[in-house]
C-alpha atoms as a PDB file:
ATOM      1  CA  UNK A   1       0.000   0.000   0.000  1.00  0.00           C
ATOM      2  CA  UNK A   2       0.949   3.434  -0.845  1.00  0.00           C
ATOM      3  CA  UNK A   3       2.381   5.773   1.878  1.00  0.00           C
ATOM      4  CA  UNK A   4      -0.598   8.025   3.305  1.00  0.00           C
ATOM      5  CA  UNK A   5      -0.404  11.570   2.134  1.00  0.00           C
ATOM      6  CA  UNK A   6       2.233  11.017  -0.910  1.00  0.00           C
ATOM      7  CA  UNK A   7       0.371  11.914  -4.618  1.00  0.00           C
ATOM      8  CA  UNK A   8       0.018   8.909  -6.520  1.00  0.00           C
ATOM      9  CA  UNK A   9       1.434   9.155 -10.193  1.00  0.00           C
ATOM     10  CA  UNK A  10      -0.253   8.566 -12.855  1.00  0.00           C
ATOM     11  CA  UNK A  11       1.965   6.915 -15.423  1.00  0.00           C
ATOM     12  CA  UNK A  12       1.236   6.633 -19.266  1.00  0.00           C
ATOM     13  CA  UNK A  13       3.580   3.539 -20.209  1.00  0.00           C
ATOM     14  CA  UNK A  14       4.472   3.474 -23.687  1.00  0.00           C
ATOM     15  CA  UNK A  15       3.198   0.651 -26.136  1.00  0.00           C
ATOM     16  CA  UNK A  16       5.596  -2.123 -26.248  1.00  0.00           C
ATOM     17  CA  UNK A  17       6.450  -3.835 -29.624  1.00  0.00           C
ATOM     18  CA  UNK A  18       7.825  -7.401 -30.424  1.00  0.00           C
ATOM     19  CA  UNK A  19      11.216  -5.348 -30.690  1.00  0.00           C
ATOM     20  CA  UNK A  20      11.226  -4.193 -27.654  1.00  0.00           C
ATOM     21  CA  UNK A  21      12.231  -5.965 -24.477  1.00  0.00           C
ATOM     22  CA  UNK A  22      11.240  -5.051 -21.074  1.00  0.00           C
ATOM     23  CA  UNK A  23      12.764  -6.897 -18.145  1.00  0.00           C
ATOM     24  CA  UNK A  24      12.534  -7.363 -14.279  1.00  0.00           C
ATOM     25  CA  UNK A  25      14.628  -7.913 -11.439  1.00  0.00           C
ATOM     26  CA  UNK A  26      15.236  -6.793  -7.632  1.00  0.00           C
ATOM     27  CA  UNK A  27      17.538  -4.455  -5.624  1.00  0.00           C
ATOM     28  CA  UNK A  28      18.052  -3.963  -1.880  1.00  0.00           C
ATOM     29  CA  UNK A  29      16.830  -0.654  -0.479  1.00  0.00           C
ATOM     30  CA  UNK A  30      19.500   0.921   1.530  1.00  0.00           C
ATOM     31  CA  UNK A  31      19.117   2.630   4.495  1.00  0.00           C
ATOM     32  CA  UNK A  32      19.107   6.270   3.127  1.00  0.00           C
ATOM     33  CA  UNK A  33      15.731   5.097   0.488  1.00  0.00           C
ATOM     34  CA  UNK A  34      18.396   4.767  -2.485  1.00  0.00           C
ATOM     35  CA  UNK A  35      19.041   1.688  -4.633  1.00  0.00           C
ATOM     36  CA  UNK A  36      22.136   0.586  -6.785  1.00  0.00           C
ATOM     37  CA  UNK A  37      21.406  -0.497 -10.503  1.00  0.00           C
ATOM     38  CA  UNK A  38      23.991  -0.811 -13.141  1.00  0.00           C
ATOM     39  CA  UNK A  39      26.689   1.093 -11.044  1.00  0.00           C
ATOM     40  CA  UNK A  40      24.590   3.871 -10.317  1.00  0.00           C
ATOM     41  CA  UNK A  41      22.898   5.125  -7.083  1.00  0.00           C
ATOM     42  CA  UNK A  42      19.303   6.183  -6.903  1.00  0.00           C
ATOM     43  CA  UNK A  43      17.293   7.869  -4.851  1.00  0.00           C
ATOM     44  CA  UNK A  44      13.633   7.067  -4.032  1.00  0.00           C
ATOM     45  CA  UNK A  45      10.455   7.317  -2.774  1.00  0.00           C
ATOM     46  CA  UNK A  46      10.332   6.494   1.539  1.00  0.00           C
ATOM     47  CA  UNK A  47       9.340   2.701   1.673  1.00  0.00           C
ATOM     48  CA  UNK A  48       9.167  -0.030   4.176  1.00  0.00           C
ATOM     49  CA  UNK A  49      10.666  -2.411   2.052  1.00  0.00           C
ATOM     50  CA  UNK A  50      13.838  -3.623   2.192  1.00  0.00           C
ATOM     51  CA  UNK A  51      13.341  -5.181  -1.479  1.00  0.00           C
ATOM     52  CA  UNK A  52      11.714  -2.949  -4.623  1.00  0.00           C
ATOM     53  CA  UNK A  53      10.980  -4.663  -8.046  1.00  0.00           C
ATOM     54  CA  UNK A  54      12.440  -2.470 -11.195  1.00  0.00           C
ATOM     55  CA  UNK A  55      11.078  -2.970 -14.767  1.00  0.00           C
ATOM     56  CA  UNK A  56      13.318  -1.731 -17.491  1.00  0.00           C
ATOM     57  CA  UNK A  57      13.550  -0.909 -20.826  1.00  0.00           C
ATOM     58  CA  UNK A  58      17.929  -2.022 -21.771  1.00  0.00           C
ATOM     59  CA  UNK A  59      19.527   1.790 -22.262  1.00  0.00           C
ATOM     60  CA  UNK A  60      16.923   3.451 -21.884  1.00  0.00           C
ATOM     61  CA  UNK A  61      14.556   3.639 -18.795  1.00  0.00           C
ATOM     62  CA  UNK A  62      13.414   2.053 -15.513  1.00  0.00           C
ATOM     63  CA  UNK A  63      10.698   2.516 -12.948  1.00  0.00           C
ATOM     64  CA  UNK A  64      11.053   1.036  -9.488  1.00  0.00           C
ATOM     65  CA  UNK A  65       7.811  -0.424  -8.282  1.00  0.00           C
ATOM     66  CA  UNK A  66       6.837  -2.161  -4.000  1.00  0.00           C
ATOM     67  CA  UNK A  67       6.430  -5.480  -6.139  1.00  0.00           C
ATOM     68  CA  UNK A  68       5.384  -6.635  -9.719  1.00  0.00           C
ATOM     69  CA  UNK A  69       2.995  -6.060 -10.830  1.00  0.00           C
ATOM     70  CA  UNK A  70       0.284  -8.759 -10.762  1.00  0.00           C
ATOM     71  CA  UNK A  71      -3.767  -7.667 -11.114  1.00  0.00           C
ATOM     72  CA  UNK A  72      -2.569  -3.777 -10.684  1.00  0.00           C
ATOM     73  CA  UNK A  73       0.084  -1.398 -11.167  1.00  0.00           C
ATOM     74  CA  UNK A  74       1.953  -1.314  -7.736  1.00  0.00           C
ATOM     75  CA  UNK A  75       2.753   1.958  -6.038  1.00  0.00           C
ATOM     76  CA  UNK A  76       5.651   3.393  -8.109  1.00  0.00           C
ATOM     77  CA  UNK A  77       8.978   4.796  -6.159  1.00  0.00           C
ATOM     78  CA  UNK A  78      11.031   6.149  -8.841  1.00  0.00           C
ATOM     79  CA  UNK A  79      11.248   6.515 -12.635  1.00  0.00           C
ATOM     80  CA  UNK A  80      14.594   7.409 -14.484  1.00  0.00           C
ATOM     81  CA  UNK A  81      16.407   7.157 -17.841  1.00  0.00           C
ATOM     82  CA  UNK A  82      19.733   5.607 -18.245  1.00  0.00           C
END
């Protein structure tokens, strides 16, 4: 469940084609709410997780999500672009 009082985004994913690949993994959430992906540090949103889910596009973007999503989007902690 989404923090109380923190705006929920709404996201407009793009369409994915057959020539596009999106994939998933985890990451740790360290103690100062940042994550490490591909040698990078990021910061996000305040969660009580000690494990996010991040969906990304290869060289180009990611989005950070509480879990994967399963019957609805999950609250979403970050978005970037590599």
């Amino acid at each position: 469940m989404c923090a109380v009082g923190v705006p929920i985004l709404r996201l407009v994913f793009p369409r994915i084609s057959m020539e596009t690949t999106s994939l998933h993994t985890n990451a740790q959430v360290n103690n100062d709410q940042t994550i490490d992906f591909k040698g990078q540090n990021y910061e996000i949103a305040t969660t009580a997780r000690k494990s996010v889910a991040i969906i990304h596009h290869p060289n180009r973007k990611f989005w950070v999500f509480e879990q994967l999503p399963k019957n609805a989007w999950p609250c979403l902690l970050g978005a970037f672009s590599l």
